[in-house]
C-alpha atoms as a PDB file:
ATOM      1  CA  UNK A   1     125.605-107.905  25.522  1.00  0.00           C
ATOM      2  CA  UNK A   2     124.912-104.686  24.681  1.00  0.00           C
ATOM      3  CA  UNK A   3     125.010-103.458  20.804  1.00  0.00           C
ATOM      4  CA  UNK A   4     123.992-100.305  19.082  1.00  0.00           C
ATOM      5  CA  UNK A   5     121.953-101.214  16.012  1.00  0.00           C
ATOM      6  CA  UNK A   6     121.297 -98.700  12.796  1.00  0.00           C
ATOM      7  CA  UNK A   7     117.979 -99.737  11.067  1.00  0.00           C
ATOM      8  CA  UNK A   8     116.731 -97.795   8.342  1.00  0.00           C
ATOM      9  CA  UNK A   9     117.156 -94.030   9.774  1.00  0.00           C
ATOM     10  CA  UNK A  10     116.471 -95.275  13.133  1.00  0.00           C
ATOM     11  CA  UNK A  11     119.747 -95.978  15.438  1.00  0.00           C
ATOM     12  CA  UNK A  12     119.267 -97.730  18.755  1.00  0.00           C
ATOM     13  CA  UNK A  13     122.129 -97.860  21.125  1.00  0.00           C
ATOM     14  CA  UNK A  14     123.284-100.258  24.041  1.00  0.00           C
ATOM     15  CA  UNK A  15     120.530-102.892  22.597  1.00  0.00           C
ATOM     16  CA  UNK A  16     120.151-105.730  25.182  1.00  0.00           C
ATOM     17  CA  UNK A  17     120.850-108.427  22.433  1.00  0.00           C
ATOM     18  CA  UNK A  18     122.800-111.992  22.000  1.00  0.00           C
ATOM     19  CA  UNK A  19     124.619-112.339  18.927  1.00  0.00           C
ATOM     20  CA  UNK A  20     125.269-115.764  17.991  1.00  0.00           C
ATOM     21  CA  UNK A  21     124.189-117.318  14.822  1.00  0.00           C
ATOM     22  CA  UNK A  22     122.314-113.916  13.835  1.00  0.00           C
ATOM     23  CA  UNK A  23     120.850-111.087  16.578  1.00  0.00           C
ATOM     24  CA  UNK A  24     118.519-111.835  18.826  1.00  0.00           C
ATOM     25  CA  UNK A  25     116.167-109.247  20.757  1.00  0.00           C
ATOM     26  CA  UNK A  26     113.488-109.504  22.920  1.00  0.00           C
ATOM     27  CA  UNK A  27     109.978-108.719  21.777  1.00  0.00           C
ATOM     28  CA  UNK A  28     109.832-105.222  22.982  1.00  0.00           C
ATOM     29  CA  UNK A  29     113.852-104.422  21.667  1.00  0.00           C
ATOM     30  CA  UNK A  30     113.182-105.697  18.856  1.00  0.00           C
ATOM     31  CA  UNK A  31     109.304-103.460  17.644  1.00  0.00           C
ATOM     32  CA  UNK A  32     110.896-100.639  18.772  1.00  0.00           C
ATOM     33  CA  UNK A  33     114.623-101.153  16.438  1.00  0.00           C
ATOM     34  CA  UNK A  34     112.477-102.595  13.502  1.00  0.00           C
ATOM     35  CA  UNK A  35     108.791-101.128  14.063  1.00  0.00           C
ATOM     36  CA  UNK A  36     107.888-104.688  13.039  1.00  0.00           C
ATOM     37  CA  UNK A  37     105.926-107.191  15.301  1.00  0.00           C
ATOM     38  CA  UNK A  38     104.989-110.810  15.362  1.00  0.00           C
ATOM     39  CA  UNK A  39     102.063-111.717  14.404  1.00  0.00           C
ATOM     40  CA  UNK A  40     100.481-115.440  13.826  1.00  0.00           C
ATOM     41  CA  UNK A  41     101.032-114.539   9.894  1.00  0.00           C
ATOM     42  CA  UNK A  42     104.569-113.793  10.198  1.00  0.00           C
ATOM     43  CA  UNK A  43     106.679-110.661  11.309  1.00  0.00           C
ATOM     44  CA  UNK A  44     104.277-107.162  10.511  1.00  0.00           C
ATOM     45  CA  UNK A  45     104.785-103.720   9.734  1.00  0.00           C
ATOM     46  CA  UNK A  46     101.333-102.002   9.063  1.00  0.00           C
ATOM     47  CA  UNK A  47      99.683-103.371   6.357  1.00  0.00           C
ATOM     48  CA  UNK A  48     103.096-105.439   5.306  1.00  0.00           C
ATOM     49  CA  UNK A  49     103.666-109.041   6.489  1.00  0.00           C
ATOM     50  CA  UNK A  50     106.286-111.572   6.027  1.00  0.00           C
ATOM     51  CA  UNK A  51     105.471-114.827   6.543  1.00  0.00           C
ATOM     52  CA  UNK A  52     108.034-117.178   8.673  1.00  0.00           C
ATOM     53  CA  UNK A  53     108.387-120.662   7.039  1.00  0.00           C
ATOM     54  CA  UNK A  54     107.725-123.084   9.305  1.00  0.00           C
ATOM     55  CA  UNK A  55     110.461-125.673   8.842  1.00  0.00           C
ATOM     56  CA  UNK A  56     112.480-122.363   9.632  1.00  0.00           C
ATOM     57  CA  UNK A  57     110.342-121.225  12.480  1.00  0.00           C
ATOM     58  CA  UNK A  58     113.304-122.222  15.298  1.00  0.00           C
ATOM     59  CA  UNK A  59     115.773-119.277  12.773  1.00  0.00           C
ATOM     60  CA  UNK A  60     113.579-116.716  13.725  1.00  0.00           C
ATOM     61  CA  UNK A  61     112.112-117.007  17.579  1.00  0.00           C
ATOM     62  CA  UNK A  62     113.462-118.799  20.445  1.00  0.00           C
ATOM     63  CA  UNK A  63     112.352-118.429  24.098  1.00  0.00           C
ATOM     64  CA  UNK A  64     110.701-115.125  23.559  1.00  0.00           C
ATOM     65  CA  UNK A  65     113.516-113.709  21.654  1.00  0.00           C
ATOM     66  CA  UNK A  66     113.588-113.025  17.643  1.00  0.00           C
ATOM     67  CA  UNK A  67     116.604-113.255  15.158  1.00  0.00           C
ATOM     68  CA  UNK A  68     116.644-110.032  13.720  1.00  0.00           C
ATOM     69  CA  UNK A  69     118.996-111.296  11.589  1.00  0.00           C
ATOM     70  CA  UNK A  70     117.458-114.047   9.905  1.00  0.00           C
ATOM     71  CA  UNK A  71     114.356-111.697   9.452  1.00  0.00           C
ATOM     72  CA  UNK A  72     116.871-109.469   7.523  1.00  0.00           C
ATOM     73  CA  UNK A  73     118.034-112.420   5.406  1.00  0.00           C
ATOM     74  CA  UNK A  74     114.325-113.639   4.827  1.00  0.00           C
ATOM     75  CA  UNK A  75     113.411-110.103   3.267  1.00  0.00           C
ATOM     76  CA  UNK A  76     116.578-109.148   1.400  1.00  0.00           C
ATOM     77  CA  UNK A  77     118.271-106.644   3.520  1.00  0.00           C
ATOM     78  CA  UNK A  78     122.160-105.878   3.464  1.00  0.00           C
ATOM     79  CA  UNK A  79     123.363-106.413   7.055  1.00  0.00           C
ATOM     80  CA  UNK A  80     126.473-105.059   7.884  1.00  0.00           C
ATOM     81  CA  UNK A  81     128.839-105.503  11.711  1.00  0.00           C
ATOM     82  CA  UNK A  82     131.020-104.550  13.018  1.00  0.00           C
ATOM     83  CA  UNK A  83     132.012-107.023  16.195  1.00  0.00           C
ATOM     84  CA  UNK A  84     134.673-104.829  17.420  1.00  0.00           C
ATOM     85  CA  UNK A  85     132.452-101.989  17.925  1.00  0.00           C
ATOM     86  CA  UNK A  86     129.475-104.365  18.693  1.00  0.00           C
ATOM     87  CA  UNK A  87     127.420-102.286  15.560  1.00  0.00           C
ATOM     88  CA  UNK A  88     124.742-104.166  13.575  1.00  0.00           C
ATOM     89  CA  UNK A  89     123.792-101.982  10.228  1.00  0.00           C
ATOM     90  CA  UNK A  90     120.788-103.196   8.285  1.00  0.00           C
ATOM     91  CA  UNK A  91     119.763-101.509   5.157  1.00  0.00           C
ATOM     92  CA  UNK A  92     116.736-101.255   3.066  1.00  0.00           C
ATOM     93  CA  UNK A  93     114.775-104.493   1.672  1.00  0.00           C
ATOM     94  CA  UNK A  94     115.973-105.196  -2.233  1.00  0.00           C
ATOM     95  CA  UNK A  95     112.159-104.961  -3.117  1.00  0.00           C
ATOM     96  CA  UNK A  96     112.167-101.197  -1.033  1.00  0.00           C
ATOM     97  CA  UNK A  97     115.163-100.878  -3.365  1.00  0.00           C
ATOM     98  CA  UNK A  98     113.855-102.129  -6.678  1.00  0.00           C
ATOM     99  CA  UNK A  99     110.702-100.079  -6.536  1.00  0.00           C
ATOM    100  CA  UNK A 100     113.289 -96.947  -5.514  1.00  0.00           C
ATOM    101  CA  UNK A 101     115.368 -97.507  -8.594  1.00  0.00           C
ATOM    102  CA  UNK A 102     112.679 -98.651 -11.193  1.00  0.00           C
ATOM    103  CA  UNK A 103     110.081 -95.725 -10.354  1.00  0.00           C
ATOM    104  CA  UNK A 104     112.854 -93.251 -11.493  1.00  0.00           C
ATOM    105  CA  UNK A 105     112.703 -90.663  -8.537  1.00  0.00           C
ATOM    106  CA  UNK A 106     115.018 -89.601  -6.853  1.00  0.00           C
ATOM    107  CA  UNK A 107     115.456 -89.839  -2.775  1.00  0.00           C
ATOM    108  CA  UNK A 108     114.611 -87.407  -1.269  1.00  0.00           C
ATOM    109  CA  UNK A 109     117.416 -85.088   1.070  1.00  0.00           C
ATOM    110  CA  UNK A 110     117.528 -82.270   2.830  1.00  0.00           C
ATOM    111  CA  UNK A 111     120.793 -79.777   2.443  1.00  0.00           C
ATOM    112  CA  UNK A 112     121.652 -76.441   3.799  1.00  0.00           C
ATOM    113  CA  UNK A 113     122.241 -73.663   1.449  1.00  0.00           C
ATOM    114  CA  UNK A 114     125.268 -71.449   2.240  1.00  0.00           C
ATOM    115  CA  UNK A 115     123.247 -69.010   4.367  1.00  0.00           C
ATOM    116  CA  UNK A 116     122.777 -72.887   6.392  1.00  0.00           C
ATOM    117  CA  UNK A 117     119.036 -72.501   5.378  1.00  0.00           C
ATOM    118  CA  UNK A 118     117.203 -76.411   5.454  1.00  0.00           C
ATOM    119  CA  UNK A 119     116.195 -77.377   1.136  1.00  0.00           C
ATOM    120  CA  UNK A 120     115.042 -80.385   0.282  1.00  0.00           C
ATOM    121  CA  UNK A 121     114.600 -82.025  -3.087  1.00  0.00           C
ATOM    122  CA  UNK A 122     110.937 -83.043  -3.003  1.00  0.00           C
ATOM    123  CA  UNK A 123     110.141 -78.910  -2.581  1.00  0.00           C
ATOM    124  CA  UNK A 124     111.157 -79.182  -6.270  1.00  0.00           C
ATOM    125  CA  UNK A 125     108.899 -82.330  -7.426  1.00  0.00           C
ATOM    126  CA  UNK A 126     107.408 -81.941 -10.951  1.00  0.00           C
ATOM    127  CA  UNK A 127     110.795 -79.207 -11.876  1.00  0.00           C
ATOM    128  CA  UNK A 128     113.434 -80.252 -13.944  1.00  0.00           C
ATOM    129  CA  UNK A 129     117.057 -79.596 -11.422  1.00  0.00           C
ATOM    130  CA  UNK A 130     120.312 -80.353 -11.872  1.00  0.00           C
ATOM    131  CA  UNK A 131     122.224 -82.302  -9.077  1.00  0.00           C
ATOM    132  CA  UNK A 132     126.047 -81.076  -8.876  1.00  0.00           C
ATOM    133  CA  UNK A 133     128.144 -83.516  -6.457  1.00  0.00           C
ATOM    134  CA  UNK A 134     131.863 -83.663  -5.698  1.00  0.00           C
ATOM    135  CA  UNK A 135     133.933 -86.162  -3.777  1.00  0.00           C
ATOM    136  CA  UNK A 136     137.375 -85.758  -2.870  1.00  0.00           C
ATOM    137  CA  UNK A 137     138.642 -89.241  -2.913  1.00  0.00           C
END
């Protein structure tokens, strides 16, 4: 079936994938949605690895398909769907997270000003600013 998947700031849409007891993609669906591969020491990224536990192994491949959702599980990312709209949502790792919120920074955004010029916070690293933000509800 085909799903549209949101992971990190990258969205894929119609994903060939078979949801049932987690996501799975196919090798190829599943570098490009994640950027991560697998790799005899577990499922890479660059330089980062996660190792797959091998009592678990069968949770996370099967006939040349991986469970992206297990993967998410294994590295502490929120995973929200929506089965109506066949959307899978997977947000950032909690250690991504924890270094986010213990380093102090800020995230970085971009914003137009009112003349719908592009700013961004990091043009402003090192100077004190003051963040004004409004919601209606």
């Amino acid at each position: 079936m085909a799903v549209d998947i949101i992971y990190g700031e990258n969205v894929s849409k119609n994903v060939d994938a078979e949801a049932k007891d987690g996501l799975w993609l196919s090798a190829g669906d599943f570098a490009h949605v994640t950027g991560f591969e697998r790799k005899p020491e577990g499922f890479c990224k660059g330089e980062l690895c996660y190792p797959v536990p091998p009592a678990r192994k069968n949770e996370f491949e099967s006939g040349g398909r991986y469970n992206l959702a297990a993967l998410a599980d294994l590295i502490g990312q929120p995973v929200v769907v929506d089965e109506e709209h066949r959307v899978w949502c997977f947000g950032e790792a909690s250690d991504v997270r924890k270094r986010a919120l213990t380093s102090l920074d800020a995230p970085d955004f971009s914003l137009p000003d009112l003349a719908g010029k592009m700013h961004s916070l990091s043009e402003h690293r090192g100077k004190k600013v003051l963040l004004v933000s409004w919601a209606s509800w």
